[in-house]
Protein backbone atom coordinates (compact mmCIF):
# COMPACT_ATOMS: atom_id res chain seq x y z
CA UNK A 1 0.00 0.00 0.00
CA UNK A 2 1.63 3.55 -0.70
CA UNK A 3 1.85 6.20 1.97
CA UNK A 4 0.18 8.99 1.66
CA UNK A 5 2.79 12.20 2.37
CA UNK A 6 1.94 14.81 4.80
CA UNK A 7 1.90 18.11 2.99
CA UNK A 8 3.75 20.78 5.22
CA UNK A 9 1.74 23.59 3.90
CA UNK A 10 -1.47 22.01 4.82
CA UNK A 11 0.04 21.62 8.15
CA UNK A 12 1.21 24.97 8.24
CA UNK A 13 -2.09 26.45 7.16
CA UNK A 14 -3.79 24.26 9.36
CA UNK A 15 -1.76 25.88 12.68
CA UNK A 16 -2.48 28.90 11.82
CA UNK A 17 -6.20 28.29 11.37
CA UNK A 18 -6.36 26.95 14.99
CA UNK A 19 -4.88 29.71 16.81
CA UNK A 20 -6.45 31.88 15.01
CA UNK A 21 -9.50 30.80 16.67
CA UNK A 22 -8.04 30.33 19.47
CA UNK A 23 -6.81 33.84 19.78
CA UNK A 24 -10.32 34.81 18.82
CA UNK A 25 -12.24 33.17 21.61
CA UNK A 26 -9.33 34.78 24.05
CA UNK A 27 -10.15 38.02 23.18
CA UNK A 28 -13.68 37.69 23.33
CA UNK A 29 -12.87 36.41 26.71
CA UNK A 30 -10.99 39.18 27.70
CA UNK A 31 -13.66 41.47 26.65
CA UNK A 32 -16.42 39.47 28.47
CA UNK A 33 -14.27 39.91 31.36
CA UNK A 34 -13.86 43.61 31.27
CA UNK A 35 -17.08 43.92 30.76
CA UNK A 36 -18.08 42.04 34.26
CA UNK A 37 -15.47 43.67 35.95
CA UNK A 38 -16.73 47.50 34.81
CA UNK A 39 -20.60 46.21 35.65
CA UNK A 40 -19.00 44.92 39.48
CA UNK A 41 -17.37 48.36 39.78
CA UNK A 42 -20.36 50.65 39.06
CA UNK A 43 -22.56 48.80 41.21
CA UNK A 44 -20.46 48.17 44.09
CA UNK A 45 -17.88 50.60 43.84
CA UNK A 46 -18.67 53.58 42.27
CA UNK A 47 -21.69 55.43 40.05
CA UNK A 48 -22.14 58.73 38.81
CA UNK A 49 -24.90 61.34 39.42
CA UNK A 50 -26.02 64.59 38.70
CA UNK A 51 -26.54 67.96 41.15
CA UNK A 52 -30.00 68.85 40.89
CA UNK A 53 -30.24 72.67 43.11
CA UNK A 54 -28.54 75.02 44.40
CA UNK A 55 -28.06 73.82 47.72
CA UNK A 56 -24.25 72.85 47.73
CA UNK A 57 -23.52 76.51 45.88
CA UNK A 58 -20.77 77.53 45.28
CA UNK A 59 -18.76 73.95 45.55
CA UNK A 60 -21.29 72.31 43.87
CA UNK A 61 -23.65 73.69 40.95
CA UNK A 62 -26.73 72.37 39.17
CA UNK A 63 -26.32 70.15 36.70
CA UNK A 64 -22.78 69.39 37.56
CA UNK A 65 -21.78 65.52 37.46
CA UNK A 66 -19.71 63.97 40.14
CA UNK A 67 -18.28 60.66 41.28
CA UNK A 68 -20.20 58.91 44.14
CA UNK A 69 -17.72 56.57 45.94
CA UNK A 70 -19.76 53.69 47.19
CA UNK A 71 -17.38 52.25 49.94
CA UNK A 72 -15.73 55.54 50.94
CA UNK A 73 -15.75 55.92 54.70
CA UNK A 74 -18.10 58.76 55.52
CA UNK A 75 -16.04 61.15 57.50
CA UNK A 76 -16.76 64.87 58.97
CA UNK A 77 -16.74 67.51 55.88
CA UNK A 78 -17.24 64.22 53.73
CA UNK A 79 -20.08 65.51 51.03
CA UNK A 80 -22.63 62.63 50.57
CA UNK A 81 -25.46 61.09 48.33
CA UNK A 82 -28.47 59.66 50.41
CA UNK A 83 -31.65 58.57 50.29
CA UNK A 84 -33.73 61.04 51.77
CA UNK A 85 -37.08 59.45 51.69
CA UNK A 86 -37.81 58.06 55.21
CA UNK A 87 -35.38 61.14 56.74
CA UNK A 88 -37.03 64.31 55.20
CA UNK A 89 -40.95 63.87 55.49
CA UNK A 90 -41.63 66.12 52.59
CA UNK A 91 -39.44 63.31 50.78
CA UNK A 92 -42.00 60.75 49.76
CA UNK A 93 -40.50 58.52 47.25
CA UNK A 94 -36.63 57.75 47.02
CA UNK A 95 -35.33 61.21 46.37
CA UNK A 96 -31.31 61.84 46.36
CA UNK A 97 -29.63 64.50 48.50
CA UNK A 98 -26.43 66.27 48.31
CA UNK A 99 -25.53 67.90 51.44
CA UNK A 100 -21.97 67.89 53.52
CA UNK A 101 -21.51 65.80 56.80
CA UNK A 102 -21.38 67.89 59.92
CA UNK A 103 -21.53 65.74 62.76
CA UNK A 104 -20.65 61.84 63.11
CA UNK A 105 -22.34 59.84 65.56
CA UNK A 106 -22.00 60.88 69.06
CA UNK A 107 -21.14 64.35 68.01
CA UNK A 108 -22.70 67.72 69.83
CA UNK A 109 -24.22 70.43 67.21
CA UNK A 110 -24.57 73.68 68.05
CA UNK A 111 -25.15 77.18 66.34
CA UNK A 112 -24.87 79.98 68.62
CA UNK A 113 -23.99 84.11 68.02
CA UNK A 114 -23.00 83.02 64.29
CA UNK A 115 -20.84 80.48 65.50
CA UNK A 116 -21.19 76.79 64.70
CA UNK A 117 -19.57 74.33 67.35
CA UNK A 118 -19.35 70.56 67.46
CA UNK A 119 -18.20 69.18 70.69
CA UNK A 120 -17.85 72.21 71.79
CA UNK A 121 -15.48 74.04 69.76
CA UNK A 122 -16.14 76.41 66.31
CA UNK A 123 -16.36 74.53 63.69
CA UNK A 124 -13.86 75.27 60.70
CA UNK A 125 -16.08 76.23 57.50
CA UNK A 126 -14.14 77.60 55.41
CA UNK A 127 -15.24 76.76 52.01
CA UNK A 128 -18.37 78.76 52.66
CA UNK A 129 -18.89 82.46 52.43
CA UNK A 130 -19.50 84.53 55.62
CA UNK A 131 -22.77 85.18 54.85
CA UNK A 132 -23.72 81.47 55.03
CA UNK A 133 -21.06 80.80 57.87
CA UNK A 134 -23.55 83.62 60.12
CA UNK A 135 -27.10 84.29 59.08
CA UNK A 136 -27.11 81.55 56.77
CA UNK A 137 -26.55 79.14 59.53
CA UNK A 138 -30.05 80.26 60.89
CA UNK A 139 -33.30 78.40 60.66
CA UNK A 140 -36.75 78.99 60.50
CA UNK A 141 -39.24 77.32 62.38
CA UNK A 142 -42.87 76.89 61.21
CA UNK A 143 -44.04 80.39 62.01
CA UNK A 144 -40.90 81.40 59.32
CA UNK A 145 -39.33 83.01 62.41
CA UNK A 146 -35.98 82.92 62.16
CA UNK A 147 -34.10 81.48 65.00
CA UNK A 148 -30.64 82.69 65.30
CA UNK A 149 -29.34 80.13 67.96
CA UNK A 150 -30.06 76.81 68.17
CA UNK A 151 -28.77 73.01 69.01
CA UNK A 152 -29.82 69.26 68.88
CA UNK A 153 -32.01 69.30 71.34
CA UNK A 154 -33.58 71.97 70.26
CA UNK A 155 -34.04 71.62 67.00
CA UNK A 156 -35.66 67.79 67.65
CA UNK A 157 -38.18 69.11 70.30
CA UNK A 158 -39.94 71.59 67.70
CA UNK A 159 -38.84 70.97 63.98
CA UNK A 160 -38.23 67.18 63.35
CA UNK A 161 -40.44 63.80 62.83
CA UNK A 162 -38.69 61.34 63.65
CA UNK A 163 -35.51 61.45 66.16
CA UNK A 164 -37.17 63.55 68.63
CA UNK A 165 -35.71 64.66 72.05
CA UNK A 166 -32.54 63.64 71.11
CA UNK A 167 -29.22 65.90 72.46
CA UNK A 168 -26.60 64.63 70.74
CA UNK A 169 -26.19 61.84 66.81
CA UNK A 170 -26.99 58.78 67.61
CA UNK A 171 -25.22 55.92 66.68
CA UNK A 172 -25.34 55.18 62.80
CA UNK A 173 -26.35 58.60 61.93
CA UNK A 174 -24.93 62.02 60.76
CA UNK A 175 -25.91 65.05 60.57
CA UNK A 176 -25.68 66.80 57.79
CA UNK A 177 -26.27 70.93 55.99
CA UNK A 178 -25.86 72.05 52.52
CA UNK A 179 -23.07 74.55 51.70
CA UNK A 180 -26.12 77.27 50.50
CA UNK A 181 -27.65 77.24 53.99
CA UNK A 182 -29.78 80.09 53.74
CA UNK A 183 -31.81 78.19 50.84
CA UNK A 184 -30.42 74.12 51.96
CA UNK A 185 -33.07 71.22 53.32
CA UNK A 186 -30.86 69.69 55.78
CA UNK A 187 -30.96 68.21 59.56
CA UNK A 188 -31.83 71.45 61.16
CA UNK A 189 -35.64 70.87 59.29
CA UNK A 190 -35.76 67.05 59.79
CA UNK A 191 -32.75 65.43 61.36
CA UNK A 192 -30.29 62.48 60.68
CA UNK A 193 -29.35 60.76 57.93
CA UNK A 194 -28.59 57.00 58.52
CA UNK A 195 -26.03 55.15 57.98
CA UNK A 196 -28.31 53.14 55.61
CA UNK A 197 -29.30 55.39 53.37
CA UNK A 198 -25.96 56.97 52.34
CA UNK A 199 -25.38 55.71 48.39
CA UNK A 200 -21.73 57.43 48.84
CA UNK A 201 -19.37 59.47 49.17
CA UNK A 202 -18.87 62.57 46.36
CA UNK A 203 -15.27 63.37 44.24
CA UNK A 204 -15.49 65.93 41.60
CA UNK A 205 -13.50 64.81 38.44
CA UNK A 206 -10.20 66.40 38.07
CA UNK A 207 -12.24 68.67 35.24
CA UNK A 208 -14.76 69.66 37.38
CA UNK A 209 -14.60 73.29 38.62
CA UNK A 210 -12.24 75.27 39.96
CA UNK A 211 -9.06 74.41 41.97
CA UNK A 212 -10.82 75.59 44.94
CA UNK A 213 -14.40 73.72 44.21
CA UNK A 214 -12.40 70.95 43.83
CA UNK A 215 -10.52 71.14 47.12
CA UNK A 216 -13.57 71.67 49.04
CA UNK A 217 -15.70 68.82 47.83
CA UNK A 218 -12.25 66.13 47.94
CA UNK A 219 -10.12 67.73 50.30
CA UNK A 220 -11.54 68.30 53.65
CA UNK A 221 -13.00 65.14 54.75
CA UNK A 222 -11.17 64.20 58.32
């Protein structure tokens, strides 16, 4: 019987033809792969969102995007996205705030002769204008009084829901202002924000804003 020879360039040809496929299914792989990893990132890491007010003027404008860092530790001066249906009563589906962490759990509040203290001592704000840093600071209770001094125990006896007759943040809580406080919706009108309901914690991108803005909003958290 006569041997049929092996033809090299059939071989040849052949070889290539499997790793070609071969390096096609590896980068479709790869790609597959990226693509899981970006969807794990954005949903447990990190999402996007937009400003919608003026209540974080003039670090934070309407319209502006910024980076919501999902497992950032919330710190005092951190500037946060919650939840705030179930905190704010006028909130009654799930409605996002922006609004800049004052006091952590356990902390005093206190606004006093244009002053704000926590624990006791003035409170460094110094990525807000005077104006906001004095009368600003002010609230008005439901006669639209304004009230030039007030505290946590104060403010929960006549103004808030839920978390009445409290003195000082209870555990799992913060409490929280906007940077515009003469126009904000923050914990002196309704209270805490829990721990629960914070999506994350806000960067600006290194294009967003000004130097300053961008300081204010990344910087201060401690």
């Amino acid at each position: 019987m006569e041997n049929k020879k092996t033809n090299p360039f059939r071989q040849f040809s052949d070889y290539l033809g499997e790793h070609k496929i071969l390096k096609e299914t590896l980068s479709w792989g790869v790609y597959v792969i990226f693509l899981v990893l970006a969807y794990l990132t954005f949903t447990h890491f990190v999402t996007t969102a937009n400003v919608d007010g003026h209540s974080m003027d003039p670090n934070l404008h309407n319209g502006e995007k910024m980076l919501v860092l999902k497992q950032a530790t919330v710190k005092r001066n951190s500037v946060i996205v919650f939840d705030a249906h179930g905190e704010d009563p006028t909130a009654t589906t799930t409605n996002y705030y922006v609004k800049r962490v004052i006091g952590l759990p356990g902390d005093k509040i206190a606004y006093k002769d244009g002053k704000l203290y926590v624990n006791n001592k003035v409170f460094n704000q110094s990525y807000i204008s005077n104006q906001e840093l004095t009368v600003g600071t002010r609230y008005f209770d439901d006669n639209d009084k304004q009230i030039k001094n007030w505290d946590i125990a104060s403010l929960s006896k006549t103004k808030w829901v839920y978390n009445q007759n409290k003195t000082v943040v209870p555990k799992g809580k913060y409490f929280v202002l906007g940077d515009n406080r003469s126009i904000s919706n923050d914990s002196r009108y309704w209270g805490f924000v829990d721990k629960d309901k914070i999506l994350g914690v806000v960067k600006l991108f290194p294009w967003s804003g000004t130097k300053t803005e961008r300081h204010n909003i990344n910087d201060l958290a401690k």
